[in-house]
N, C-alpha and C. Protein backbone atom coordinates (compact mmCIF):
# COMPACT_ATOMS: atom_id res chain seq x y z
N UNK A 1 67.19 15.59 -27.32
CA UNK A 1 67.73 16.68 -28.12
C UNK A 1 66.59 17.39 -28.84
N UNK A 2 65.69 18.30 -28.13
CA UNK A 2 64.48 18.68 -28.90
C UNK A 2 64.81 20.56 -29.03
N UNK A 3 65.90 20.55 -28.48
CA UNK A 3 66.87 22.78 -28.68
C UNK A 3 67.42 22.59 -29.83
N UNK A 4 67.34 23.88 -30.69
CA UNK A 4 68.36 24.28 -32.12
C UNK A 4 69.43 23.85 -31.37
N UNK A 5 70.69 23.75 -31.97
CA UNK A 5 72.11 23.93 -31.64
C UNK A 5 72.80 22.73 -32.92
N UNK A 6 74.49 22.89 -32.56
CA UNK A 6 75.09 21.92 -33.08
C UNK A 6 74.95 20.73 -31.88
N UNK A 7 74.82 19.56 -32.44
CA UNK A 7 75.52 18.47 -31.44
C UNK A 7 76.43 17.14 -31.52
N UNK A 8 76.97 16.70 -31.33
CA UNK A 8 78.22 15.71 -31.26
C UNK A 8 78.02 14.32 -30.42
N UNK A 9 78.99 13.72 -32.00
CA UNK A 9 78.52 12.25 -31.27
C UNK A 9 79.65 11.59 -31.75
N UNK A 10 80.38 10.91 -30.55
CA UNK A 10 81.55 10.40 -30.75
C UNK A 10 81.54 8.70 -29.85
N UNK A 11 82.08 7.98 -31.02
CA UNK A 11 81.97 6.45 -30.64
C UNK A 11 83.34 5.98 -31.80
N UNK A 12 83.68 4.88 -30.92
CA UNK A 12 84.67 3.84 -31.72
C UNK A 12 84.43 2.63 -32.94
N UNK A 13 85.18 3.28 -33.13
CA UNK A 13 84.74 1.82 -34.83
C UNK A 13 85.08 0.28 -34.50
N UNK A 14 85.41 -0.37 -35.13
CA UNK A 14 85.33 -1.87 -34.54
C UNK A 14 86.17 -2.38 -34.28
N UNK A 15 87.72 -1.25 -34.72
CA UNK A 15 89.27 -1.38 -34.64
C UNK A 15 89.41 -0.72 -33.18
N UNK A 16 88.09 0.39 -32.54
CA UNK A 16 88.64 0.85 -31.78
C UNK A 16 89.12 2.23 -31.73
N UNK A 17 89.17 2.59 -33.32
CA UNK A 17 89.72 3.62 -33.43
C UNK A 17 88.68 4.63 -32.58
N UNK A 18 88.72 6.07 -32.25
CA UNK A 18 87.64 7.13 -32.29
C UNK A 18 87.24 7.86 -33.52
N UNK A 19 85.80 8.04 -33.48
CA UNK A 19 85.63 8.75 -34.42
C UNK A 19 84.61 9.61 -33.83
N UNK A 20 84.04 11.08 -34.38
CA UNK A 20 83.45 12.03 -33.87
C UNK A 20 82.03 12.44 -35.64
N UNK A 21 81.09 12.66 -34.54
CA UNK A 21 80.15 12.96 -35.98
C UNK A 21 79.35 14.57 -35.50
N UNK A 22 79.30 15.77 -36.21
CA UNK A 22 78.70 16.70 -35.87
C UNK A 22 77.41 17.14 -36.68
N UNK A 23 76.42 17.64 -36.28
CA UNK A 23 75.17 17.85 -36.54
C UNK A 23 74.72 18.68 -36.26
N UNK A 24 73.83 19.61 -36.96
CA UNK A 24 72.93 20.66 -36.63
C UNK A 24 71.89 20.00 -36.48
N UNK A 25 70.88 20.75 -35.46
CA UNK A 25 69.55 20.52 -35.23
C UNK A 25 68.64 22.01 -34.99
N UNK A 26 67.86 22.22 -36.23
CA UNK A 26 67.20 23.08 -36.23
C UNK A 26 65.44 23.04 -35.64
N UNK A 27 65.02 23.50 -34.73
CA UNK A 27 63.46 23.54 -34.00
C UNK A 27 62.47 24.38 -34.70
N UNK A 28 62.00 23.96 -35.19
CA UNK A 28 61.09 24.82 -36.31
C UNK A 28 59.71 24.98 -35.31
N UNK A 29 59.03 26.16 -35.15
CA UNK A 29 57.55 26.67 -34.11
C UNK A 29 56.83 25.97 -34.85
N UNK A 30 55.83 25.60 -34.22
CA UNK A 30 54.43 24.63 -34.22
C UNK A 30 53.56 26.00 -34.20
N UNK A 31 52.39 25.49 -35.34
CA UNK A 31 51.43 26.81 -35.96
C UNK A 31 50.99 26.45 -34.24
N UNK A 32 50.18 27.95 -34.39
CA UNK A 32 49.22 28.06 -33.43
C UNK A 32 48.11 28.65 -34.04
N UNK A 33 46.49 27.75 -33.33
CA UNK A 33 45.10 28.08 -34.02
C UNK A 33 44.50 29.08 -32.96
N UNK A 34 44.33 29.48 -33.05
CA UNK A 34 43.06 30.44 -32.25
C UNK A 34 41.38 30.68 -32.66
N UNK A 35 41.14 29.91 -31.85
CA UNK A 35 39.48 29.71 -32.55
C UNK A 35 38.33 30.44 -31.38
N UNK A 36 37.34 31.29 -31.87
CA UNK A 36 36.25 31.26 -31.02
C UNK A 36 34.97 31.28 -30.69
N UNK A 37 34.23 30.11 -30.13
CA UNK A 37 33.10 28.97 -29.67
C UNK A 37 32.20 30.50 -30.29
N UNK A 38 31.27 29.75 -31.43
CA UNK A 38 29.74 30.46 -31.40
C UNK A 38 28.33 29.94 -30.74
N UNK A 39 27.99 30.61 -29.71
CA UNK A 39 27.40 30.40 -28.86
C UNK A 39 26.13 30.89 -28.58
N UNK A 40 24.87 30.01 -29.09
CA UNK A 40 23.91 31.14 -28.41
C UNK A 40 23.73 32.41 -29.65
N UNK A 41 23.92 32.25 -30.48
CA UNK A 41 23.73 33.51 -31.73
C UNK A 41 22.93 32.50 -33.00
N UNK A 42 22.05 33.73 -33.67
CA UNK A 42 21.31 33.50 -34.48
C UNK A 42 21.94 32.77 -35.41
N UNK A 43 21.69 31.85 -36.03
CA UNK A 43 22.19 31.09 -37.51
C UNK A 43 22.43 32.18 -38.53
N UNK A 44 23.30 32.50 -39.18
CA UNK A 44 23.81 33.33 -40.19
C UNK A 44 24.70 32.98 -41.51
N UNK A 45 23.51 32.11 -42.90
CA UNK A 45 24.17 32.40 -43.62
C UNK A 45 25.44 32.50 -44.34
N UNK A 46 26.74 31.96 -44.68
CA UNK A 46 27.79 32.53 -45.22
C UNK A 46 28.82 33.53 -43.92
N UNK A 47 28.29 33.05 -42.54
CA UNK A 47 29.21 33.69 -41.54
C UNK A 47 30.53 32.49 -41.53
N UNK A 48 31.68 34.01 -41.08
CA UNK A 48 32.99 32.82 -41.51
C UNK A 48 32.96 32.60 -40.11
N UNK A 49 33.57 31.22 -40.16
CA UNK A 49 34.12 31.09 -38.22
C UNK A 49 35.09 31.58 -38.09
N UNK A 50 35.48 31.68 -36.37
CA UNK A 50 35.73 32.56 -35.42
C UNK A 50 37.11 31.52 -35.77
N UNK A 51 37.88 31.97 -36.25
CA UNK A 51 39.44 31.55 -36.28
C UNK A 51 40.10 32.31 -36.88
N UNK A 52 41.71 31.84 -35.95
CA UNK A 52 42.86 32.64 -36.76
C UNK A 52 44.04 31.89 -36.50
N UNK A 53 44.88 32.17 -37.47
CA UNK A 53 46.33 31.54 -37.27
C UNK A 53 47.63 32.38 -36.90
N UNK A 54 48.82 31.84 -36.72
CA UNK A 54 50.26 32.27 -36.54
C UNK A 54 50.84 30.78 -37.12
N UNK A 55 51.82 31.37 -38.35
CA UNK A 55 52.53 30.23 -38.89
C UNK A 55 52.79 30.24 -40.14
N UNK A 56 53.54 29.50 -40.67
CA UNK A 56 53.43 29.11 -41.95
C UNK A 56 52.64 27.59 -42.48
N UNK A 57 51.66 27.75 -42.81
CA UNK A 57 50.46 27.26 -42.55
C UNK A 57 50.13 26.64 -44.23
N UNK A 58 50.57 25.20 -44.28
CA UNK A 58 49.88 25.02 -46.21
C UNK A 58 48.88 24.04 -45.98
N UNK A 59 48.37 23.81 -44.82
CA UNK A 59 47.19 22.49 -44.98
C UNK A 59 46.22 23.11 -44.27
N UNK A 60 45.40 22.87 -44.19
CA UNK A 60 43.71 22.57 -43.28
C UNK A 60 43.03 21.82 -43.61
N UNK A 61 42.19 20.97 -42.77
CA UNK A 61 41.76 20.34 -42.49
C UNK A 61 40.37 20.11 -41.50
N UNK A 62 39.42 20.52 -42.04
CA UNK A 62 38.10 20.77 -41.13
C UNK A 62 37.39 19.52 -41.18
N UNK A 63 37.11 19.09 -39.63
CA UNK A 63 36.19 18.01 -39.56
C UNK A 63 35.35 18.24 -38.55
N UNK A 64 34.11 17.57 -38.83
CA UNK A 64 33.43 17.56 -39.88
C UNK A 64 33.14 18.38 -41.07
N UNK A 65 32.94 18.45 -42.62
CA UNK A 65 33.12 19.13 -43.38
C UNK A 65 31.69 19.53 -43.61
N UNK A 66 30.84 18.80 -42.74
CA UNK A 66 29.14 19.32 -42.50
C UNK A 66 28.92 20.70 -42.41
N UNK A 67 27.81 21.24 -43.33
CA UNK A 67 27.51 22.83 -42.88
C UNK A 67 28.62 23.85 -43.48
N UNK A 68 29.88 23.38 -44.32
CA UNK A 68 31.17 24.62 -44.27
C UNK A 68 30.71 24.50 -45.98
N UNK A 69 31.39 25.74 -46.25
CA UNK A 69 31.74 25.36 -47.89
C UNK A 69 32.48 25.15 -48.22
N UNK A 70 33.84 24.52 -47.46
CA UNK A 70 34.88 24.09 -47.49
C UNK A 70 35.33 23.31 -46.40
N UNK A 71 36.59 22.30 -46.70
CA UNK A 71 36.90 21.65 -45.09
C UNK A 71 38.69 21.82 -45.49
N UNK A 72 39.16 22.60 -46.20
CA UNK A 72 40.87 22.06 -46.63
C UNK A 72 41.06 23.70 -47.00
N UNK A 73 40.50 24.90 -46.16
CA UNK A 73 40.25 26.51 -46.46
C UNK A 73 41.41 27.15 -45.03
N UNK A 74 41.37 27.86 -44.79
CA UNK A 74 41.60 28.58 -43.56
C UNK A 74 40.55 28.99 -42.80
N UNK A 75 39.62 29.62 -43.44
CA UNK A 75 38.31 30.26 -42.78
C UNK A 75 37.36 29.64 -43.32
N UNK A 76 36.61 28.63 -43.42
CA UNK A 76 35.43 28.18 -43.79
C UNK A 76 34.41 29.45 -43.56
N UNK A 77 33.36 29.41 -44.52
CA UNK A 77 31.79 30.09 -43.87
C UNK A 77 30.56 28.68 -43.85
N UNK A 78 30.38 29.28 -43.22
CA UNK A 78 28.98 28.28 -42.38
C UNK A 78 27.76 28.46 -43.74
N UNK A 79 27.15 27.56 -44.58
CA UNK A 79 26.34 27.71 -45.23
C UNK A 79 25.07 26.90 -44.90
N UNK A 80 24.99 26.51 -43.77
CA UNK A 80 23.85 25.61 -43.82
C UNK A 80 23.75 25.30 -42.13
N UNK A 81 22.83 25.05 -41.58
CA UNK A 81 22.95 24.90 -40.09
C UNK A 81 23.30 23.98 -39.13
N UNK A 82 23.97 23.57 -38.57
CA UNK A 82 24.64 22.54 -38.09
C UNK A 82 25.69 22.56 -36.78
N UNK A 83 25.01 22.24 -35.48
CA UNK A 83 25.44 22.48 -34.36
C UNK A 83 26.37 21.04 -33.73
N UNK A 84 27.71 21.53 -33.04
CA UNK A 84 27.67 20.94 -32.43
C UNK A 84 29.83 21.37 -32.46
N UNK A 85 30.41 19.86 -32.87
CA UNK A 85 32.16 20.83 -32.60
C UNK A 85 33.06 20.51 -33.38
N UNK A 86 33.62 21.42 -34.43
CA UNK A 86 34.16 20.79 -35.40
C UNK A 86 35.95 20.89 -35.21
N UNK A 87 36.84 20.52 -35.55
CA UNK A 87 38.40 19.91 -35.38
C UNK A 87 39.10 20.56 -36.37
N UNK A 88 39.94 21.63 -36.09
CA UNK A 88 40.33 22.08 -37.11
C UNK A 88 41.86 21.69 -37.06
N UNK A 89 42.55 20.59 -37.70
CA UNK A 89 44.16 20.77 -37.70
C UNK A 89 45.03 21.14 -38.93
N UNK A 90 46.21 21.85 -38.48
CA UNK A 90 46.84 22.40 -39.40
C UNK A 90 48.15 21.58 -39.54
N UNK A 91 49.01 21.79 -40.71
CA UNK A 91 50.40 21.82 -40.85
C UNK A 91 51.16 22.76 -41.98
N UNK A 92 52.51 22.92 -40.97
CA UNK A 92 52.67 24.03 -41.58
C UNK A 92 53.85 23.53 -42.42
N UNK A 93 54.84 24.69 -42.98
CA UNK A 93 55.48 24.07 -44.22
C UNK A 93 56.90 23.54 -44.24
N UNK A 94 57.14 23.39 -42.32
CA UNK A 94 58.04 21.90 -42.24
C UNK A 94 57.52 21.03 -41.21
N UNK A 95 55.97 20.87 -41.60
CA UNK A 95 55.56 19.44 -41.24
C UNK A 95 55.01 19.63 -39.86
N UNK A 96 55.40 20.81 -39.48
CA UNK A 96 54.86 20.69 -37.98
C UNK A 96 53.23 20.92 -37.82
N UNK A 97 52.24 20.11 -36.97
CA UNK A 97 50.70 20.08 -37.03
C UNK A 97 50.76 20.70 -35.45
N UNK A 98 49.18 21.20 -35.50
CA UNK A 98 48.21 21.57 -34.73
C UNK A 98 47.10 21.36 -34.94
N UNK A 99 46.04 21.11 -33.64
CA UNK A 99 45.14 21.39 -34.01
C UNK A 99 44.36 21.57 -32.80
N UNK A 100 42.72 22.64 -32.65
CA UNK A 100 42.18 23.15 -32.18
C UNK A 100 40.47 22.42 -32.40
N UNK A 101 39.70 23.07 -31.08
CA UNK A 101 38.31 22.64 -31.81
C UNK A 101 37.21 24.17 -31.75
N UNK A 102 36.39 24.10 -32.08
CA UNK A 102 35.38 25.38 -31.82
C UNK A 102 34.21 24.59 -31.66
N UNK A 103 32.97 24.83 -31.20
CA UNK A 103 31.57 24.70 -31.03
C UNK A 103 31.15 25.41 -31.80
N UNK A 104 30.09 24.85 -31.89
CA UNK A 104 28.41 25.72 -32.35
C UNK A 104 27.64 25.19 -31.82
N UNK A 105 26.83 26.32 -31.20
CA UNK A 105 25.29 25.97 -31.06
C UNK A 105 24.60 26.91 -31.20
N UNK A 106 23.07 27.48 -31.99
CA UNK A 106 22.29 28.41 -32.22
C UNK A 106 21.60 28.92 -31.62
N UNK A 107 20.97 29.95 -31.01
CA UNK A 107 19.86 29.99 -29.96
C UNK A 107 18.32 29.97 -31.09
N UNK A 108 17.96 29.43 -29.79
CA UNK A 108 16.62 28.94 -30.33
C UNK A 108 15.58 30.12 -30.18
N UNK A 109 14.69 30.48 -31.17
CA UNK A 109 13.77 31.21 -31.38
C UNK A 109 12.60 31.13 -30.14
N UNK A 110 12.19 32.01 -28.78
CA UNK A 110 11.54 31.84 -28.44
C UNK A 110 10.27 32.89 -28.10
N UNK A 111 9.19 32.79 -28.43
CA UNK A 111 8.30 33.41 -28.91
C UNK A 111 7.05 33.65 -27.91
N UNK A 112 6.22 35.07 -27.43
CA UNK A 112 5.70 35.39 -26.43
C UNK A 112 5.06 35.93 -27.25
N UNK A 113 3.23 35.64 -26.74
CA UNK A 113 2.25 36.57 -27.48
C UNK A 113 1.03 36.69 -26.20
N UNK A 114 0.91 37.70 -26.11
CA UNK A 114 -0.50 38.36 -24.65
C UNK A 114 -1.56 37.54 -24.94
N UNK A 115 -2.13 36.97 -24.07
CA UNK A 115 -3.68 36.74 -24.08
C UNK A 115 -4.55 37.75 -23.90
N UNK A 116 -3.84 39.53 -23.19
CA UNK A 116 -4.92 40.24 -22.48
C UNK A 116 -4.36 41.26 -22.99
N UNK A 117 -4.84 42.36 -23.46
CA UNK A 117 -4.44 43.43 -23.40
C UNK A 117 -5.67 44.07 -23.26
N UNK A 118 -5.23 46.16 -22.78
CA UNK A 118 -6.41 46.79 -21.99
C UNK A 118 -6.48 47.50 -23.18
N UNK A 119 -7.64 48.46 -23.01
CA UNK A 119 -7.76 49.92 -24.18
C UNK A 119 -7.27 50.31 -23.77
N UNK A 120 -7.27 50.88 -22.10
CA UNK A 120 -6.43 52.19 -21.47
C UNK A 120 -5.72 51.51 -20.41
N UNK A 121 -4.38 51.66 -20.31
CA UNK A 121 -3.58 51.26 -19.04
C UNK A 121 -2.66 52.07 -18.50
N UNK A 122 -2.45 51.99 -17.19
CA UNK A 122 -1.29 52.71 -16.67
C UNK A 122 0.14 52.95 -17.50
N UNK A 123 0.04 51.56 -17.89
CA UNK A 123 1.43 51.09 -18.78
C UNK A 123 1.10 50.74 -20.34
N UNK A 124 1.36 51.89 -21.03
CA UNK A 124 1.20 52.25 -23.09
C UNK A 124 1.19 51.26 -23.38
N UNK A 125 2.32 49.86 -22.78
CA UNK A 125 2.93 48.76 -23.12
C UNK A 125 2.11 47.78 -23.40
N UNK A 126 1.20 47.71 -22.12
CA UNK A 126 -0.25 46.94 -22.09
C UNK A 126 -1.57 47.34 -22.69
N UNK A 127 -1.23 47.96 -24.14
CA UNK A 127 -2.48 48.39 -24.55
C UNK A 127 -2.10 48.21 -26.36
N UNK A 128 -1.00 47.34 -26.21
CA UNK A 128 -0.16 46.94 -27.38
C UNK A 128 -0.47 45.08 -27.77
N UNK A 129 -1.42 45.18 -28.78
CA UNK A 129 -0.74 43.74 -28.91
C UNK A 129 0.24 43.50 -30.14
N UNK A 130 1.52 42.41 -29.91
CA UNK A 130 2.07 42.30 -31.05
C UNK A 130 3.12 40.84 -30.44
N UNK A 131 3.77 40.98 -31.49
CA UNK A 131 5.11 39.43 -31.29
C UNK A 131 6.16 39.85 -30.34
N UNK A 132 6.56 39.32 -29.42
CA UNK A 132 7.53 39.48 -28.99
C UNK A 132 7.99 37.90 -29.21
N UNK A 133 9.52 38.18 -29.33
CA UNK A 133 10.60 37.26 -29.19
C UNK A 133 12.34 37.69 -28.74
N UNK A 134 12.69 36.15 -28.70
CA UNK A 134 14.15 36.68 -28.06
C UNK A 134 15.53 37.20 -29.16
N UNK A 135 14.45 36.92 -30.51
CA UNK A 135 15.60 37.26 -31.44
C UNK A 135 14.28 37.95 -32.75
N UNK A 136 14.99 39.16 -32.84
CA UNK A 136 14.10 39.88 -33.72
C UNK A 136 13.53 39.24 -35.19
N UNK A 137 12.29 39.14 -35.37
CA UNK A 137 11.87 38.86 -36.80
C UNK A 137 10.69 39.57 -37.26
N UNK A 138 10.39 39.62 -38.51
CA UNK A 138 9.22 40.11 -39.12
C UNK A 138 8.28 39.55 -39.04
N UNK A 139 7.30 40.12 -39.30
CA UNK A 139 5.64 38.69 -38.67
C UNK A 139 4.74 39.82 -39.78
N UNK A 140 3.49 39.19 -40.20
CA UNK A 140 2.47 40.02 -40.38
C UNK A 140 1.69 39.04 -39.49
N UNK A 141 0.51 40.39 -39.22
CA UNK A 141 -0.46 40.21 -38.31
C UNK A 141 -2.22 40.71 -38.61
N UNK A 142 -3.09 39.58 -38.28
CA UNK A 142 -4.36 40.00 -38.53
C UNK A 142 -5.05 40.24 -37.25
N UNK A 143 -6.42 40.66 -37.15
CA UNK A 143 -7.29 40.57 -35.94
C UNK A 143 -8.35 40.82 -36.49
N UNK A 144 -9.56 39.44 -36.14
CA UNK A 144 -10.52 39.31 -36.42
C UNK A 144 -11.26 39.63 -34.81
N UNK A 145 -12.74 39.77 -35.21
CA UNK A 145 -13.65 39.81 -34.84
C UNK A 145 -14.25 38.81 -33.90
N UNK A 146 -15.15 38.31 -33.48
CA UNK A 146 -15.48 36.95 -33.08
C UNK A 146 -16.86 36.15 -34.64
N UNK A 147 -16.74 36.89 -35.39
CA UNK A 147 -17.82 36.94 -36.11
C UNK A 147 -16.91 36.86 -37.61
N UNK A 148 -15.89 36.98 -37.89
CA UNK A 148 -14.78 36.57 -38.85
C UNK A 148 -14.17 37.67 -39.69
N UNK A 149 -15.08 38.97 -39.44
CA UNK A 149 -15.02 40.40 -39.68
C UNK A 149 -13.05 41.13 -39.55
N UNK A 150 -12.38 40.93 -40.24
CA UNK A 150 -11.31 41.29 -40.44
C UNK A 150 -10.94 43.06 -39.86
N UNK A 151 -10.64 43.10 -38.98
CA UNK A 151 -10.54 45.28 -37.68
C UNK A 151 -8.95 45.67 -38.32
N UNK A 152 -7.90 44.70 -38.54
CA UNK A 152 -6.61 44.71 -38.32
C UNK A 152 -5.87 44.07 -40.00
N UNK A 153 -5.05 44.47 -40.30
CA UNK A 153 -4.30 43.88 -40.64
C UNK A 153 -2.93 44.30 -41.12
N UNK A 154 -1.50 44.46 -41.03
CA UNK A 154 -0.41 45.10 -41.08
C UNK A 154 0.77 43.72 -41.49
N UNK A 155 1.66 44.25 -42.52
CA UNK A 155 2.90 43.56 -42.98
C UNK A 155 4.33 43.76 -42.47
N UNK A 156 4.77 42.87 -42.34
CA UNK A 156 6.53 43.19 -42.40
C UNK A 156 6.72 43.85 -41.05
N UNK A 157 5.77 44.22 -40.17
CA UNK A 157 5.77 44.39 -38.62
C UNK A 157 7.55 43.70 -38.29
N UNK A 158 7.94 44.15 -37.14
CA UNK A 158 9.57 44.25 -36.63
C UNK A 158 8.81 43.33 -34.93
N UNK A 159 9.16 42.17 -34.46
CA UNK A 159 8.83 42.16 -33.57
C UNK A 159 9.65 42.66 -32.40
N UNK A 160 8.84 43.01 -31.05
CA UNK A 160 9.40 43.65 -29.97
C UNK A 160 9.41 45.35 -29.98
N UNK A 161 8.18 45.16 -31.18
CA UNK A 161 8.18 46.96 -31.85
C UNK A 161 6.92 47.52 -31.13
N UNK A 162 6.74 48.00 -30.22
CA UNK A 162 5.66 48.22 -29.70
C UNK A 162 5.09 49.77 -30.16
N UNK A 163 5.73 50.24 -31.26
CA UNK A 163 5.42 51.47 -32.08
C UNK A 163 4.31 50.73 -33.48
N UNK A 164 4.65 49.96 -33.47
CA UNK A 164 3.79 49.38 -34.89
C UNK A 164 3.46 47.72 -34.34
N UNK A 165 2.05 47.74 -34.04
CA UNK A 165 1.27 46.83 -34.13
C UNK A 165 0.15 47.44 -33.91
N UNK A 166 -1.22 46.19 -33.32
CA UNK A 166 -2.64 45.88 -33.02
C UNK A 166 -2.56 47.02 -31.71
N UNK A 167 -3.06 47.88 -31.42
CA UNK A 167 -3.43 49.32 -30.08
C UNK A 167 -4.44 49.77 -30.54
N UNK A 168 -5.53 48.84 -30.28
CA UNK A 168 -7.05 49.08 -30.49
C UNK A 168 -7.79 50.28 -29.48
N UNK A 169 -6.95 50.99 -28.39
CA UNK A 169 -7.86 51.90 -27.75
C UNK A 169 -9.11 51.54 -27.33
N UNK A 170 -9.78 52.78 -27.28
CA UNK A 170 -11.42 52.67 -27.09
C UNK A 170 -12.11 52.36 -28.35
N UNK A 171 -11.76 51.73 -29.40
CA UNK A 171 -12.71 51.85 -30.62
C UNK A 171 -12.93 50.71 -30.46
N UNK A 172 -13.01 49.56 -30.07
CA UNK A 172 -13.63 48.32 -29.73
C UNK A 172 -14.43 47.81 -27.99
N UNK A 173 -15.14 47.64 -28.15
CA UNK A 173 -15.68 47.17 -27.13
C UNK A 173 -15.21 45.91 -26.51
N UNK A 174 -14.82 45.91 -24.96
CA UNK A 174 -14.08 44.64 -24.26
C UNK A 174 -15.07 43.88 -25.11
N UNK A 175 -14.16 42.20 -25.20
CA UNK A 175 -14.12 41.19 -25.89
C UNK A 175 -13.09 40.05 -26.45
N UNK A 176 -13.10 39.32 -26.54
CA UNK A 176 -12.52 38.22 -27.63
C UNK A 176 -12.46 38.52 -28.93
N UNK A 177 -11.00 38.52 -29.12
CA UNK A 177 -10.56 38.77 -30.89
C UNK A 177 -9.67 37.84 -31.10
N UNK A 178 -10.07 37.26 -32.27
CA UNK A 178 -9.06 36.27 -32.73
C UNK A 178 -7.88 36.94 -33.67
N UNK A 179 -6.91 36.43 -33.89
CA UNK A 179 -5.46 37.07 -33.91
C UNK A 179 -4.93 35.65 -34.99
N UNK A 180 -4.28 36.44 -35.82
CA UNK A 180 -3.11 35.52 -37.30
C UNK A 180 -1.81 35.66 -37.51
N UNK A 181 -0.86 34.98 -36.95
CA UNK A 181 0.04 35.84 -36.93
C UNK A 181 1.28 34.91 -37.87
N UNK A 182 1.81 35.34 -39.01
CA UNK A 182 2.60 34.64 -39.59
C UNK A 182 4.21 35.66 -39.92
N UNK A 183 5.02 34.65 -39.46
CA UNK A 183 6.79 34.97 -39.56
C UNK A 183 7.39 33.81 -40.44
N UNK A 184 9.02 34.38 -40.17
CA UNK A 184 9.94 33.35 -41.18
C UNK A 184 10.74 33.38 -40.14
N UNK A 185 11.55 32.61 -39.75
CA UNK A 185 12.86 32.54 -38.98
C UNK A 185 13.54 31.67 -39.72
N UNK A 186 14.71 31.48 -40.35
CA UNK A 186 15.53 31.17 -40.81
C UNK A 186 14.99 30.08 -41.99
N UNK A 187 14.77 31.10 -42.79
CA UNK A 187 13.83 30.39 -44.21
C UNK A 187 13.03 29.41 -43.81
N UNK A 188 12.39 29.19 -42.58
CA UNK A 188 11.24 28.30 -42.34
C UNK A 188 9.92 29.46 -41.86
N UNK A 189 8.61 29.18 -42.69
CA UNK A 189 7.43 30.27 -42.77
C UNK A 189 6.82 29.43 -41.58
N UNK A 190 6.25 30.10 -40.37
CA UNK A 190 5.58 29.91 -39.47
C UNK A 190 4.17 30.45 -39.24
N UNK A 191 3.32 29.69 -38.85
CA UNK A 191 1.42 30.81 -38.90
C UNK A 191 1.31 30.41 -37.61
N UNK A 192 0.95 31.10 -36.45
CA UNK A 192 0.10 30.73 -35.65
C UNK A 192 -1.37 31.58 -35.53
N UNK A 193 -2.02 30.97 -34.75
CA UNK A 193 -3.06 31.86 -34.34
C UNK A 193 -3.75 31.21 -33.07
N UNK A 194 -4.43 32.26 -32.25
CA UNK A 194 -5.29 32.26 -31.31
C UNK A 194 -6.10 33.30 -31.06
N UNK A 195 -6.50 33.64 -29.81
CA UNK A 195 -7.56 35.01 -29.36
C UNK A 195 -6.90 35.80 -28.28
N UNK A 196 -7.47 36.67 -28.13
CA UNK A 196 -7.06 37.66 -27.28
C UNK A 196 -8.30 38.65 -26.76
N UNK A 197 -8.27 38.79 -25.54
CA UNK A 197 -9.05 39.37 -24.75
C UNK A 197 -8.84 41.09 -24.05
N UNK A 198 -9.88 41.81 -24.65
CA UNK A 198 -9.43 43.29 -24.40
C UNK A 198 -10.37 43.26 -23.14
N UNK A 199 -9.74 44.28 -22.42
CA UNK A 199 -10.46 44.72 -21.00
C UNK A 199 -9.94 46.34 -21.17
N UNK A 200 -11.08 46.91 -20.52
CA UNK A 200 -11.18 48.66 -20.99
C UNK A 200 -10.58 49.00 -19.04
């Protein structure tokens, strides 16, 4: 008997007699979650997750409560970084539960810097040095000399900006230049450095 309706139930007492018993049975809808997987996107801060409901809805329940600023919310936001799949079940306000899961996972920062660039090339592109990566960040950048003589230096550079960086032209003579290059990706400060080789 899991349909609304009336239903009936008739049995004998111990004399035999009949007796009849009637009942309503009311089917109350089960919430439904709709959640969706973050995948492959930058870590963000206070982003709410990808959920939504249908229902009359008085509980939640987020597990793990790792990374949320809440676990007993509707929409948690993500305050801290933490990959992997969290359980969201509900009940609504005659008892009926659901529950759903979502993922996370972040993409990872991956980072490309030239060993060679020309003064003059067919291609503007190759006469550029600067940061490239697969997810945009700020960098400042130096370029030394081989002799420790400081030619370069620029802030707050946009990487993948090939309008603003190191495009030394003809004012240097082919050579080895050493290169400084410091970013932040997700409040962690990064320095690298190495050299780079101009060919005219």
């Amino acid at each position: 008997m899991s349909e609304s309706g009336n239903y009936y139930v008739t049995a004998k007492d111990k004399y035999g007699c009949p007796d009849s018993l009637e009942f309503n049975i009311e089917k109350y809808p089960s919430p439904e979650i709709y959640t969706e997987d973050i995948i492959d996107e930058p870590f963000i801060k206070d982003k709410p997750l990808n959920v939504r409901y249908n229902g009359n809805i008085i509980q939640y329940d987020w597990q793990p409560a790792t990374g949320l600023d809440c676990y007993d919310c509707d929409v948690p936001k993500i305050i801290s970084k933490w990959e992997g799949i969290y359980n969201i079940m509900v009940v609504s306000d005659h008892g009926c539960e659901a529950e759903e899961d979502l993922k996370i996972s972040y993409r990872k920062l991956s980072v490309y810097i030239p060993n060679v660039i020309y003064g003059c090339a067919n291609n503007p592109n190759n006469e550029v040095f600067l940061l490239q990566t697969n997810i945009d960040v700020n960098y400042d950048l130096m370029i030394f000399d081989r002799w420790g003589e400081k030619l370069f230096a620029a802030e707050n550079l946009r990487s993948n900006d090939f309008t603003a960086a190191w495009r030394p032209g003809k004012k240097y003579n082919p050579g080895v230049f050493v290169w400084v290059i410091k970013y932040e990706f997700e409040g962690e400060s990064k320095t690298l450095a190495g050299d780079i080789t101009l060919l005219q």
